[in-house]
C-alpha atoms as a PDB file:
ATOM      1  CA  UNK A   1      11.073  11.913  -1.198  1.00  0.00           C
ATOM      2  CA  UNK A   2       8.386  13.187   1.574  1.00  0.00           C
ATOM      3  CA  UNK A   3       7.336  10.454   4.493  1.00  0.00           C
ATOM      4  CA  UNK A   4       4.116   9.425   2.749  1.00  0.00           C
ATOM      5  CA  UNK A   5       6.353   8.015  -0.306  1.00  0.00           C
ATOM      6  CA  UNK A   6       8.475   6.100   1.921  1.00  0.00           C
ATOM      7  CA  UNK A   7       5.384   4.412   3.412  1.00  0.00           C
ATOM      8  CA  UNK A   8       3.558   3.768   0.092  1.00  0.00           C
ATOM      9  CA  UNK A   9       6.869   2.361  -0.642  1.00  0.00           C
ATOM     10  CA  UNK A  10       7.835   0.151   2.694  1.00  0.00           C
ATOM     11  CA  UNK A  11       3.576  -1.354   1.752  1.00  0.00           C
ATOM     12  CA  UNK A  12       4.328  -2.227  -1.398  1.00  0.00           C
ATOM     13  CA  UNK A  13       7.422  -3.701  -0.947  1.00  0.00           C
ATOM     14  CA  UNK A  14       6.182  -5.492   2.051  1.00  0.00           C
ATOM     15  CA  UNK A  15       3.617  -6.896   0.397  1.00  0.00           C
ATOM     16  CA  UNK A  16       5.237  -7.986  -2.317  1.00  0.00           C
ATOM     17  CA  UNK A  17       7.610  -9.779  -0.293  1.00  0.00           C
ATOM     18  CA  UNK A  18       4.917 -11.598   1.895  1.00  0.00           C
ATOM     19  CA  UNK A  19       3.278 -12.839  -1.831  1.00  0.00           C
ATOM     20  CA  UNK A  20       6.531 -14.079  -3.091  1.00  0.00           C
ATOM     21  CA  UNK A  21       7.519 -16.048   0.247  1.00  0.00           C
ATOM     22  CA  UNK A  22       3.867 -17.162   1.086  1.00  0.00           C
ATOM     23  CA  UNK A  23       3.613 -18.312  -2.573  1.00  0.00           C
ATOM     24  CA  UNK A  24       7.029 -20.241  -2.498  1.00  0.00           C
ATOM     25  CA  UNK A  25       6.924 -21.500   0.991  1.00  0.00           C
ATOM     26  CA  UNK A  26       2.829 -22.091   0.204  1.00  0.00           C
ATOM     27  CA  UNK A  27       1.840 -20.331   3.512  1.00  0.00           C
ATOM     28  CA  UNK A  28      -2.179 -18.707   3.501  1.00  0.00           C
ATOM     29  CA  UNK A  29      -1.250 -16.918   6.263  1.00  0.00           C
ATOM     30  CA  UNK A  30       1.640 -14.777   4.494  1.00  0.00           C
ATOM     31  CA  UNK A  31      -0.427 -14.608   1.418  1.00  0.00           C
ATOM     32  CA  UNK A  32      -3.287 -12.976   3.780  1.00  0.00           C
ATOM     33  CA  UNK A  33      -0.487 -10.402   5.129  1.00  0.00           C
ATOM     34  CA  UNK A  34       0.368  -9.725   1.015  1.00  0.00           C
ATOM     35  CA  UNK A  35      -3.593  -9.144   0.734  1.00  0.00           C
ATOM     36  CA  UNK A  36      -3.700  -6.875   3.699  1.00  0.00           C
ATOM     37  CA  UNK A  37      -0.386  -4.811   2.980  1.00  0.00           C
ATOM     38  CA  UNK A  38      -1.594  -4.317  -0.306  1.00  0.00           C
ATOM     39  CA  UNK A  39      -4.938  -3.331   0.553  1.00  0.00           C
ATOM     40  CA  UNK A  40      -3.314  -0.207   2.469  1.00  0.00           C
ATOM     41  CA  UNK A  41      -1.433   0.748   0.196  1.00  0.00           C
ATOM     42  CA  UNK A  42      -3.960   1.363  -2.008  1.00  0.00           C
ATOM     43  CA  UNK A  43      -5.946   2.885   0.562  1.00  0.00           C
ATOM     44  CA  UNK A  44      -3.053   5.170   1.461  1.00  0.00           C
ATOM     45  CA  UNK A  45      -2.032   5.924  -2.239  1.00  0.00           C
ATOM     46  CA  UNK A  46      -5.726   7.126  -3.292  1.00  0.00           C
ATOM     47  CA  UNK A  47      -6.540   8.658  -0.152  1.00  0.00           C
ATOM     48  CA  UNK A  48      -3.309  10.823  -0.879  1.00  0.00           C
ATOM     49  CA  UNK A  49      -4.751  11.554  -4.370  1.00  0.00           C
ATOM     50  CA  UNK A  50      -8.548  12.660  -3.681  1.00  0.00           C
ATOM     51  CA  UNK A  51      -7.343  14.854  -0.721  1.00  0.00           C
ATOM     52  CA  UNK A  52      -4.329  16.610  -3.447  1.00  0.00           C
ATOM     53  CA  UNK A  53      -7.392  17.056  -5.719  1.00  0.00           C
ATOM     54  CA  UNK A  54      -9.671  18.851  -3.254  1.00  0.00           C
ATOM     55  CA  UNK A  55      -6.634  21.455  -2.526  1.00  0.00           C
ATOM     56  CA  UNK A  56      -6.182  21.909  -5.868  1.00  0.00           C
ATOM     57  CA  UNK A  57      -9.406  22.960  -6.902  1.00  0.00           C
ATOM     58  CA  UNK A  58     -10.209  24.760  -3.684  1.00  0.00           C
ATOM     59  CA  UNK A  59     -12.939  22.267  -2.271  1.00  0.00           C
ATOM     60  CA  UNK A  60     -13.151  21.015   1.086  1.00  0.00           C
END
């Protein structure tokens, strides 16, 4: 797996943890951090995806 998996990965799993234990333990705060994690990973994942694109079809 290249770095940029491993990090989509670590997000995800982070934020999935912080939205399990804010919901259980009924912390905003850790359901905020779930928000946030999960708000770069999808940053991260389709920022990775347009910029695969552009090489692929040759535009900049």
């Amino acid at each position: 797996m290249q770095k940029h998996h491993w990090i989509l990965l670590a997000l995800l799993a982070l934020a999935a943890g912080s939205y399990a234990r804010g919901f259980l333990v009924g912390s905003v705060g850790l359901l905020a951090l779930g928000l946030l994690l999960e708000g770069a990973f999808w940053v991260r994942l389709l920022r990775r995806k347009s910029k695969s694109t552009n090489s692929v079809t040759g535009e900049n």
